[in-house]
Protein backbone atom coordinates (compact mmCIF):
# COMPACT_ATOMS: atom_id res chain seq x y z
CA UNK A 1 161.30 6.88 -130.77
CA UNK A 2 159.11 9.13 -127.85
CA UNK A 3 155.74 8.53 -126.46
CA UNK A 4 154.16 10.11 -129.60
CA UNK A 5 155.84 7.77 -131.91
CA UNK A 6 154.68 4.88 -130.20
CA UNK A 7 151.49 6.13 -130.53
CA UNK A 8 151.30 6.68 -133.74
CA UNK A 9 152.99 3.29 -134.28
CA UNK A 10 150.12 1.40 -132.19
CA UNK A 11 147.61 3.72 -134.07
CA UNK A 12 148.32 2.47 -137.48
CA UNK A 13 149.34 -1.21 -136.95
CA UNK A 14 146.79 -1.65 -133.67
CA UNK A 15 144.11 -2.15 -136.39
CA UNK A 16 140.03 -0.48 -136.77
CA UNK A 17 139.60 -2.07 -132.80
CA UNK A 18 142.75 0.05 -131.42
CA UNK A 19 141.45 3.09 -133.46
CA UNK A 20 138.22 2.81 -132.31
CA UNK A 21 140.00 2.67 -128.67
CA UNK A 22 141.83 5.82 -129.61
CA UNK A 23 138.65 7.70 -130.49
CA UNK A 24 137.07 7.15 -127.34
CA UNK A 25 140.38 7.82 -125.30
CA UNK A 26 140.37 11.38 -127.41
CA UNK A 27 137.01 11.96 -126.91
CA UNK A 28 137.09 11.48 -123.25
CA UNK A 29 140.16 13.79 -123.33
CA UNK A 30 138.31 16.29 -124.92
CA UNK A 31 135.27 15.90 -122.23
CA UNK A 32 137.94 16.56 -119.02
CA UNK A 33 138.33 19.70 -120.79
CA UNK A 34 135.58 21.11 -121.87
CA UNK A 35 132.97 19.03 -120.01
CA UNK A 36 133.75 18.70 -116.64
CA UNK A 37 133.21 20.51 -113.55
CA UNK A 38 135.75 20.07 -111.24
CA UNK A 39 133.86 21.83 -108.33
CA UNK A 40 131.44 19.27 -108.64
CA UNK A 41 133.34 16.16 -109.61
CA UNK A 42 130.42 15.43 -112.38
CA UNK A 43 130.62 15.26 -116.35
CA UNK A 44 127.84 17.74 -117.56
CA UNK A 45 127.57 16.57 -121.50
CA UNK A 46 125.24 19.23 -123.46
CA UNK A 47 122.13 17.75 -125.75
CA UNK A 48 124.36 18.14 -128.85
CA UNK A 49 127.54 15.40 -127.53
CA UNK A 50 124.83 12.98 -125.23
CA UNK A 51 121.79 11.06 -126.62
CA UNK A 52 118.65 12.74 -125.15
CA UNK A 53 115.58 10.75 -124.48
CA UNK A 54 113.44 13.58 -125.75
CA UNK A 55 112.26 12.93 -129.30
CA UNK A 56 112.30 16.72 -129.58
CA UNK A 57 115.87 17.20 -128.74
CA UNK A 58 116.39 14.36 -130.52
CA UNK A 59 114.72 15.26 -133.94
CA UNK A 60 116.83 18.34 -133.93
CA UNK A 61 120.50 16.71 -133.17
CA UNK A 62 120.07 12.74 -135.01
CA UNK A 63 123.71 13.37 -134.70
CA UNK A 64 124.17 12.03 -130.93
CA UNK A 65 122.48 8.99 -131.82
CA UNK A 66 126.55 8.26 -133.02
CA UNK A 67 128.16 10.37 -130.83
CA UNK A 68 127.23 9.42 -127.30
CA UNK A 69 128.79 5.94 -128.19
CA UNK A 70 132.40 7.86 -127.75
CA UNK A 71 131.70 9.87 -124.77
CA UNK A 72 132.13 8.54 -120.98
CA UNK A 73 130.90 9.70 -117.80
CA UNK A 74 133.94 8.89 -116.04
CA UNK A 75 137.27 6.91 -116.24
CA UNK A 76 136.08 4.07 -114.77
CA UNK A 77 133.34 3.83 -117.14
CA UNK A 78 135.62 4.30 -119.69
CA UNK A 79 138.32 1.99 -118.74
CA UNK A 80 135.99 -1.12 -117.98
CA UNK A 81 134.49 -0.23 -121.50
CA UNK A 82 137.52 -0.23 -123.25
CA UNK A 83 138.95 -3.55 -121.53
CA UNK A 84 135.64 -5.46 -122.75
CA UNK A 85 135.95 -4.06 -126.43
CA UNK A 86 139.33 -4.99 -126.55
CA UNK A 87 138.42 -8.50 -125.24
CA UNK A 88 135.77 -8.94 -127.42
CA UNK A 89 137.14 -7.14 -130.70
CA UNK A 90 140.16 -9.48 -130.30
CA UNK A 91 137.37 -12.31 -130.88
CA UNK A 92 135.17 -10.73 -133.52
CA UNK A 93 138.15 -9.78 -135.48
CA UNK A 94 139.34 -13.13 -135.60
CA UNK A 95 136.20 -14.29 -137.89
CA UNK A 96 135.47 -11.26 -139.38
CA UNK A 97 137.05 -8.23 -141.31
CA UNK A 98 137.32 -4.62 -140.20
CA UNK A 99 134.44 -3.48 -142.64
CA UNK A 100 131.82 -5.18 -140.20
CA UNK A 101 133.36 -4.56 -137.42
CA UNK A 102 133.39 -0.80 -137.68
CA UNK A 103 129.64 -1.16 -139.28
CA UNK A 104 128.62 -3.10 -136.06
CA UNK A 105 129.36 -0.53 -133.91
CA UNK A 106 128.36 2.13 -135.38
CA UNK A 107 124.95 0.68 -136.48
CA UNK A 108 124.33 -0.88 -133.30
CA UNK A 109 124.84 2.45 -131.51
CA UNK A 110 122.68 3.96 -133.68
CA UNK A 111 119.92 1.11 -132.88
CA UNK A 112 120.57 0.79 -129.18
CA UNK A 113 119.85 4.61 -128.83
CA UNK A 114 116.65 4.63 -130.93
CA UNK A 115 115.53 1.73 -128.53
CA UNK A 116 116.75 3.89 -125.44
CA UNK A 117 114.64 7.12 -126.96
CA UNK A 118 111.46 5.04 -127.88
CA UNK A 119 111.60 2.87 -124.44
CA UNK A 120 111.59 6.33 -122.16
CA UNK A 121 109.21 7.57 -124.16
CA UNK A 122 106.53 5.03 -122.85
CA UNK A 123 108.09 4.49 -119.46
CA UNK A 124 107.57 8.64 -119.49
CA UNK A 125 110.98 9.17 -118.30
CA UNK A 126 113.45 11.72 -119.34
CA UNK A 127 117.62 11.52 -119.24
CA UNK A 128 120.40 11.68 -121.52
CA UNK A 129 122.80 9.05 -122.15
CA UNK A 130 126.51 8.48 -123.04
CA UNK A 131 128.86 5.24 -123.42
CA UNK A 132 129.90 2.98 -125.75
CA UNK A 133 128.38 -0.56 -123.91
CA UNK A 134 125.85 -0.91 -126.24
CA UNK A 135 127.87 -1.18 -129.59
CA UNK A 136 130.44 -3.44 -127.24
CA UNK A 137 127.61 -5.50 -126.09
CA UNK A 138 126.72 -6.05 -129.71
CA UNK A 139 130.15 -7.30 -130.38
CA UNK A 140 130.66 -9.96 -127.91
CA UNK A 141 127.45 -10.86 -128.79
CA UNK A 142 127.59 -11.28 -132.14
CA UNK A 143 131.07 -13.23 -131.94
CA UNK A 144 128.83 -15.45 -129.16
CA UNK A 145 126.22 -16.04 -131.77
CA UNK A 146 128.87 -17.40 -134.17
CA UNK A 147 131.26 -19.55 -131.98
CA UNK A 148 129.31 -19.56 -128.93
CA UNK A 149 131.35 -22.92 -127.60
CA UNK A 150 134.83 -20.91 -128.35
CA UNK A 151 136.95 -21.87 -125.26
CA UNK A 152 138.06 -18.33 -123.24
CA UNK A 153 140.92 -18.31 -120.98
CA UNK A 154 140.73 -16.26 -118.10
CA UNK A 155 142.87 -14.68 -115.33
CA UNK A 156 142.21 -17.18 -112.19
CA UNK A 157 139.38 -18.81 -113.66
CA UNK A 158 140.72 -20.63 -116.29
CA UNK A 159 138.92 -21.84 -119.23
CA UNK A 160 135.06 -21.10 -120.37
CA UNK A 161 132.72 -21.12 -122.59
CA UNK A 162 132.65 -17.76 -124.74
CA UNK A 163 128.62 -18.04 -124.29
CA UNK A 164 129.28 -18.46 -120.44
CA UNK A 165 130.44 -14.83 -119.96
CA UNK A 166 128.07 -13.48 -122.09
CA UNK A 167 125.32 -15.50 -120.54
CA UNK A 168 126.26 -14.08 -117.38
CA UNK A 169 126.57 -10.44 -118.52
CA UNK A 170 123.04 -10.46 -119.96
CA UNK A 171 121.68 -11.64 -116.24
CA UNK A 172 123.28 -8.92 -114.58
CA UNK A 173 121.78 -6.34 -117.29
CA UNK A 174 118.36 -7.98 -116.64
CA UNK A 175 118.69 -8.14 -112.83
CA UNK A 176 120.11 -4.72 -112.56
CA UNK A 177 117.18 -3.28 -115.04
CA UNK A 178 115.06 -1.53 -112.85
CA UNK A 179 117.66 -0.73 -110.23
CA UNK A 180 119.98 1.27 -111.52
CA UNK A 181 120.52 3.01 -114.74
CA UNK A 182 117.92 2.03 -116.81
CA UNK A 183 118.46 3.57 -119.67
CA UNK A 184 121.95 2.21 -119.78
CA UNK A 185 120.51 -1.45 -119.53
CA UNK A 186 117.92 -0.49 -122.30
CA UNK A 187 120.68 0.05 -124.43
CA UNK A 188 122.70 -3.05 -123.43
CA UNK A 189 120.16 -5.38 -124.31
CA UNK A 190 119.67 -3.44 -127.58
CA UNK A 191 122.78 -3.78 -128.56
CA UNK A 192 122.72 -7.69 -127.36
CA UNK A 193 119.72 -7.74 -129.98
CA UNK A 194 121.25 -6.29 -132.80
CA UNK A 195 124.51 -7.78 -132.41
CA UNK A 196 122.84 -11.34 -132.60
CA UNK A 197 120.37 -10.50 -135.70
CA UNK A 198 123.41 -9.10 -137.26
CA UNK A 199 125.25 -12.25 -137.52
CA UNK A 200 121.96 -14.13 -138.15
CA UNK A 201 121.38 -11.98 -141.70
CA UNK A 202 125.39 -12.80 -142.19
CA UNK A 203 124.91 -16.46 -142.20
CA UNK A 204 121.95 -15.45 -145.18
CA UNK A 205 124.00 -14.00 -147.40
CA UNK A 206 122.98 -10.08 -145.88
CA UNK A 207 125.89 -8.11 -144.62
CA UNK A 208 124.63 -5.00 -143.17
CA UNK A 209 127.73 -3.18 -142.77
CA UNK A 210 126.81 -2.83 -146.63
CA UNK A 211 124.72 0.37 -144.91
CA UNK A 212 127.42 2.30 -144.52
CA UNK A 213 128.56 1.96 -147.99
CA UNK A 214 125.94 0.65 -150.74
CA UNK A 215 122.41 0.62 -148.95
CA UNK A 216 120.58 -2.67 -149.36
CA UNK A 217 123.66 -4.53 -150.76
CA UNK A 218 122.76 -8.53 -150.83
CA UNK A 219 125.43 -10.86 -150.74
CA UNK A 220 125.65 -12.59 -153.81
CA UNK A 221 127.35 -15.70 -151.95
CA UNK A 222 127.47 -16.86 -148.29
CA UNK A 223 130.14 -14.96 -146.47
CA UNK A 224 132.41 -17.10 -145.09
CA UNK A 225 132.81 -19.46 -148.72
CA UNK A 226 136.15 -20.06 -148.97
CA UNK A 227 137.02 -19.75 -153.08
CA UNK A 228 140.84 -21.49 -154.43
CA UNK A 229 141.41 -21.24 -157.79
CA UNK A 230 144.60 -22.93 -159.73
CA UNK A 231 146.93 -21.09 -161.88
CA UNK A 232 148.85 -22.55 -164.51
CA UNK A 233 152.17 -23.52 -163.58
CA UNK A 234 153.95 -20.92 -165.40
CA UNK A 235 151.90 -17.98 -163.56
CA UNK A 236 152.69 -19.79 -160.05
CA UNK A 237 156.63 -18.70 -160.40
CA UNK A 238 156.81 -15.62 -158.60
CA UNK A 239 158.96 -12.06 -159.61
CA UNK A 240 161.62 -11.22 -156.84
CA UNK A 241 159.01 -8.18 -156.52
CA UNK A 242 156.69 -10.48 -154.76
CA UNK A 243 158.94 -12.69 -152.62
CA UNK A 244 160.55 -9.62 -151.21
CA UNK A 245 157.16 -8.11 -150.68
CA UNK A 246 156.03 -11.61 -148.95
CA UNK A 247 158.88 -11.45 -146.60
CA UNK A 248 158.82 -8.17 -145.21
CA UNK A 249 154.78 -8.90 -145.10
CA UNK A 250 156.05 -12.15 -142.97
CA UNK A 251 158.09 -10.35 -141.08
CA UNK A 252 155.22 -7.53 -139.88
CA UNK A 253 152.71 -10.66 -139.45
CA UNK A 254 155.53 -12.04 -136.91
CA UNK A 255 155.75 -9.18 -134.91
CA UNK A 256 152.43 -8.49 -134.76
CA UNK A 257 151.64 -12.41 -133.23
CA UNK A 258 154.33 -10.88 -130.71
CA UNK A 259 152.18 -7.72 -130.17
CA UNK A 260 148.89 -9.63 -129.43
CA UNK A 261 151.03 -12.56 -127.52
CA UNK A 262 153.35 -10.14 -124.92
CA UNK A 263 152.15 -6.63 -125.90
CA UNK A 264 153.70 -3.68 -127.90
CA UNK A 265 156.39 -3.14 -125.04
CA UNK A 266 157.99 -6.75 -125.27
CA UNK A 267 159.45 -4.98 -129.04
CA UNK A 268 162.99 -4.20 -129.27
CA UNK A 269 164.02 -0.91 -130.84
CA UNK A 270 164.73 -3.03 -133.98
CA UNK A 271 161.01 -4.17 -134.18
CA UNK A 272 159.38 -0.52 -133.13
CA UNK A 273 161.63 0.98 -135.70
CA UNK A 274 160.98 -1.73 -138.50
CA UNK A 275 156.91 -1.31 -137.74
CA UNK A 276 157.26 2.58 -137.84
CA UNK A 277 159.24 2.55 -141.02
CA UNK A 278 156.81 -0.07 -142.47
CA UNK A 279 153.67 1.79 -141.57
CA UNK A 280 154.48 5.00 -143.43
């Protein structure tokens, strides 16, 4: 298999977190070419891609209150962006399904900007903003709210506390607010907000990634109520159907654990080849 293969392999088995990567890889693509000016080594976004601060602008193009969360102003924006949603989708995804993942970000984008609009508008301050922190910041957030005593290995550090790196990224938002990009840090501790309320109405019974599908949806039981229910012994006998279908389901599941363990390259041909033919 080539390059585009591969892609397409780690597009369809990476899961909604490696597609959302993809989207913002493709829309930064997209940006180099139509966005930036070399001469000037700068990224000049137009009002209809970035989230302007003017409620005018604003009114006219609700649109970018999604959009900017795909856009970058630079690769190492992007690339430190990406590395913490990875992290932190790897962690969210492990409690929760791909529904509310995709709902948080998009929702919390959507929040984090209106905050960003509505807080320039009484600080009397005017700018336009891109990036995806915000919806990431909601993400490792909300995983923080739910198993904030999770134990994190990292590179040279060792293990921590899951709540000890976000604790420490919040400080350096709030330290950093009136320094530097304030807008951006607006948006961060948005996102922080919404990420933590969203997991908050999840432990109520109120999923909010319901939005996206059946507005003001109520969970009719708590979310994470586990339900077994015994069959009678002559319906537990499976067809051959269904144990083939288990293996080769086993078999994906197994490669996958090797995926997330070594990464996609640690496959042999037999495994890429097995995925590809699997995902089609």
């Amino acid at each position: 298999m080539g390059i585009i293969d591969d892609l397409k392999m780690q597009y369809k088995m990476g899961g909604i977190a490696v597609q959302v990567i993809f989207w913002n890889l493709l829309c930064f693509l997209i940006s180099l070419v139509f966005f930036y000016q070399f001469q000037l080594g700068i990224f000049n976004y137009p009002n209809w891609v970035a989230l302007s601060s003017e409620p005018s602008v604003l009114v006219t193009k609700p649109w970018t209150l999604i959009s900017y969360a795909f856009f970058h102003y630079g690769f190492g924006h992007l690339f430190f962006n990406m590395m913490v949603l990875h992290f932190s989708s790897t962690l969210f995804l492990t409690f929760f399904n791909t529904k509310q993942f995709l709902g948080l970000y998009l929702l919390s984008a959507f929040f984090s900007g209106l905050a960003f609009v509505i807080a320039y508008y009484f600080l009397n301050l005017s700018s336009a903003m891109v990036g995806a922190s915000a919806a990431i910041m909601a993400i490792l957030v909300a995983t923080t709210t739910f198993r904030p005593l999770m134990n994190v290995r990292l590179l040279l550090i060792g293990n921590v506390k899951l709540w000890h790196i976000t604790a420490v990224i919040l400080v350096l938002d709030f330290m950093q607010f009136r320094i530097a990009n304030t807008g951006g840090h607006i948006a961060h501790l948005a996102g922080a907000f919404f990420g933590f309320i969203f997991i908050k109405l999840l432990q109520n019974g109120i999923d909010l990634s319901c939005i996206l599908n059946n507005p003001f949806t109520k969970s009719k039981r708590a979310p994470f109520k586990k339900v077994h229910k015994n069959y009678p012994k002559s319906a537990q006998k499976p067809s051959s159907r269904i144990v083939v279908k288990d293996k080769t389901q086993q078999q994906i599941d197994e490669i996958l654990d090797k995926i997330s363990q070594s990464g996609y390259d640690s496959l042999t041909q037999e495994e890429k080849e097995f995925l590809f033919k699997a995902g089609k």
